[in-house]
C-alpha atoms as a PDB file:
ATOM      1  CA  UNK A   1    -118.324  79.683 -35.148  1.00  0.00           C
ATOM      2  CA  UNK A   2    -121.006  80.084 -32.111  1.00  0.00           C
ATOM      3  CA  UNK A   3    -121.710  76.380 -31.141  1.00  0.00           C
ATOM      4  CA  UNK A   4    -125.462  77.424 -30.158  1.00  0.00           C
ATOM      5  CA  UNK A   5    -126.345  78.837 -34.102  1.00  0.00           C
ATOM      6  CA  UNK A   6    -129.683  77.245 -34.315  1.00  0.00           C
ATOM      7  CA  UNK A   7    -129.077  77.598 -38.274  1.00  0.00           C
ATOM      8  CA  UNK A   8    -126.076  75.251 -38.028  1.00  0.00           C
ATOM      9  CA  UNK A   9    -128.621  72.651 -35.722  1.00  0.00           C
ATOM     10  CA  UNK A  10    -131.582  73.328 -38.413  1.00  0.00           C
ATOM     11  CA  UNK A  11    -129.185  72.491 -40.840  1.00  0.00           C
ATOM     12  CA  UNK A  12    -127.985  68.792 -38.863  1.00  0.00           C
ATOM     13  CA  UNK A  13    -131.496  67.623 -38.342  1.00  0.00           C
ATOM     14  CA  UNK A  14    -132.591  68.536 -41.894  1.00  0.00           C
ATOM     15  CA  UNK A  15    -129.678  66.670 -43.239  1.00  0.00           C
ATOM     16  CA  UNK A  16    -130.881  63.645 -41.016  1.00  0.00           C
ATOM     17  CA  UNK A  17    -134.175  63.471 -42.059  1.00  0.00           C
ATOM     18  CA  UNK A  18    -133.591  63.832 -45.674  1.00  0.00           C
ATOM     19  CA  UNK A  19    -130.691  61.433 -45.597  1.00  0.00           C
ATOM     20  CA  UNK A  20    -133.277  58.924 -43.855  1.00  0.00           C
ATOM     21  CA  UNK A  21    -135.992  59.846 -46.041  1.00  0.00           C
ATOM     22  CA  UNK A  22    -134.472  59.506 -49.673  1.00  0.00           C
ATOM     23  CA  UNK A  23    -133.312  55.971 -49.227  1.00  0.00           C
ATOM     24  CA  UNK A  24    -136.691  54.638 -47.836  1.00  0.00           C
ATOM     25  CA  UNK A  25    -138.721  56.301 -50.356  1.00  0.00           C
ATOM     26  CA  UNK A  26    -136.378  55.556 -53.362  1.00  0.00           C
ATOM     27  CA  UNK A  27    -136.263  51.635 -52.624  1.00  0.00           C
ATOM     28  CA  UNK A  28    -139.658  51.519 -51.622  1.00  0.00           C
ATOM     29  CA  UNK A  29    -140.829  53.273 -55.136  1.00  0.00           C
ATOM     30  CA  UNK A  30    -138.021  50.865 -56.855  1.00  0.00           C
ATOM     31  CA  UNK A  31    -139.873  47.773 -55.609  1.00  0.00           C
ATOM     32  CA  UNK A  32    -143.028  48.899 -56.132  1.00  0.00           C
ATOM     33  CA  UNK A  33    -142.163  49.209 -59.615  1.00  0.00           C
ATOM     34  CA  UNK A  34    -140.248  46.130 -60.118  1.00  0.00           C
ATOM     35  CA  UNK A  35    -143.177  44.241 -58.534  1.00  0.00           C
ATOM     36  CA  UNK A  36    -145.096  45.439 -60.906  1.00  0.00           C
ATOM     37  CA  UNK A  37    -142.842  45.297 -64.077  1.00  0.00           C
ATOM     38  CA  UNK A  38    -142.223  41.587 -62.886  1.00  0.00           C
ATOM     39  CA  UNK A  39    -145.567  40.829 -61.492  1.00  0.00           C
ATOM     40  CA  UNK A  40    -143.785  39.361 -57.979  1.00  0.00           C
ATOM     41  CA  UNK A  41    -146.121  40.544 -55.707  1.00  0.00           C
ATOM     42  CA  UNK A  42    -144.762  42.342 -52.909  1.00  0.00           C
ATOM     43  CA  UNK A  43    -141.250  40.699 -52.848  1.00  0.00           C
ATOM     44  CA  UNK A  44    -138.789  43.154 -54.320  1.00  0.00           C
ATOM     45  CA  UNK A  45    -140.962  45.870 -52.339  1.00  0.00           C
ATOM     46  CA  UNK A  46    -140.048  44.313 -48.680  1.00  0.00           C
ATOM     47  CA  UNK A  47    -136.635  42.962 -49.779  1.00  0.00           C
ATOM     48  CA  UNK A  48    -135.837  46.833 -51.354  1.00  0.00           C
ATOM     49  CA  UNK A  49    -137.600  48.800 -48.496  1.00  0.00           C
ATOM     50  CA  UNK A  50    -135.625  46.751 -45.889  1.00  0.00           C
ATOM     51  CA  UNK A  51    -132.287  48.132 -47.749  1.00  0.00           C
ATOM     52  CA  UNK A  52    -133.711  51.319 -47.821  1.00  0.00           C
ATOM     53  CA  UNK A  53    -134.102  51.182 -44.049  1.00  0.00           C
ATOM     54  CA  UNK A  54    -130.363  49.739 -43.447  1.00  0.00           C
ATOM     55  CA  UNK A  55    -129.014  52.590 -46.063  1.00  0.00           C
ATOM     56  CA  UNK A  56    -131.125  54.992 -43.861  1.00  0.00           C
ATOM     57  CA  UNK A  57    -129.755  53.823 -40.616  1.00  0.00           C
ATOM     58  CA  UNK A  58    -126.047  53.774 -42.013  1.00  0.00           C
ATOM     59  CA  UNK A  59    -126.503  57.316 -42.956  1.00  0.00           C
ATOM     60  CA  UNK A  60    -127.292  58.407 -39.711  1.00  0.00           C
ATOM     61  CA  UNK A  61    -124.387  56.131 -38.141  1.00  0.00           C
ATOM     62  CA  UNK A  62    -122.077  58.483 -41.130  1.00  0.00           C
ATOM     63  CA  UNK A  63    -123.838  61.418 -39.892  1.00  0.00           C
ATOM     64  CA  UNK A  64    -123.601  60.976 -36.405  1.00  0.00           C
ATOM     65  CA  UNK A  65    -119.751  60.542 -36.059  1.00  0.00           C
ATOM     66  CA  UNK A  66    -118.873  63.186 -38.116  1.00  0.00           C
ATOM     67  CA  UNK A  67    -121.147  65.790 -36.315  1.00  0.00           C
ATOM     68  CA  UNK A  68    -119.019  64.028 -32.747  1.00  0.00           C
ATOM     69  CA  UNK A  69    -115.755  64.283 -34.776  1.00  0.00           C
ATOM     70  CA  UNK A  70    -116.646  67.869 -35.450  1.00  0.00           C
ATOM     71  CA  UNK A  71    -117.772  68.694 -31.918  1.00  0.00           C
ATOM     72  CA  UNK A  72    -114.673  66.830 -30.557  1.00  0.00           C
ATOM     73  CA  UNK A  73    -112.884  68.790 -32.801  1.00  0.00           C
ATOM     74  CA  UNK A  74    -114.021  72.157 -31.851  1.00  0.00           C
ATOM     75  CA  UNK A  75    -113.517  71.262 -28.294  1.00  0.00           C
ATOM     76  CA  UNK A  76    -109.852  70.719 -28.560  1.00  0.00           C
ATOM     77  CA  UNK A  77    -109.397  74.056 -30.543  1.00  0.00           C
ATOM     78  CA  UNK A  78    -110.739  75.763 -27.797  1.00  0.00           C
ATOM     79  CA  UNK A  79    -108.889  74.319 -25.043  1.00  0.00           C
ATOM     80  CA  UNK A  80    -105.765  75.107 -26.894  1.00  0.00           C
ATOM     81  CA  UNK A  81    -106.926  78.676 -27.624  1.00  0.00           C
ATOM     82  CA  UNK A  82    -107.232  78.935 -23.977  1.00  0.00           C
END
């Protein structure tokens, strides 16, 4: 596999962003509606959106050292192919 395939890097930073995205937006909408359903004002929505930003940020932390496993990985193969 060519390292430089910007389809492969697309790929990665598409993956990032919707793995950042889908949390936020999910607990944010989830509090919303519990606020409302509950009539608590805004609490579920900050206690729910902060979750959804520490899911988010675990994601990437997933996402991150698996693409440097990968890349370390690759690396090694090709030193021994050498």
């Amino acid at each position: 596999m060519n390292k430089n395939n910007p389809w492969m890097n697309l790929a990665l930073i598409t993956q990032l962003g919707i793995s950042m995205f889908i949390p936020i937006a999910g607990c944010f909408f989830l509090g919303r509606y519990l606020d409302a359903r509950f009539e608590t004002a805004p609490l579920f929505l900050f206690i729910l959106t902060i979750m959804g930003v520490l899911a988010a940020f675990r994601n990437l932390f997933v996402l991150g050292t698996r693409a440097a496993q990968n890349k370390s990985k690759e690396r090694d193969h090709d030193t021994n192919d050498e």
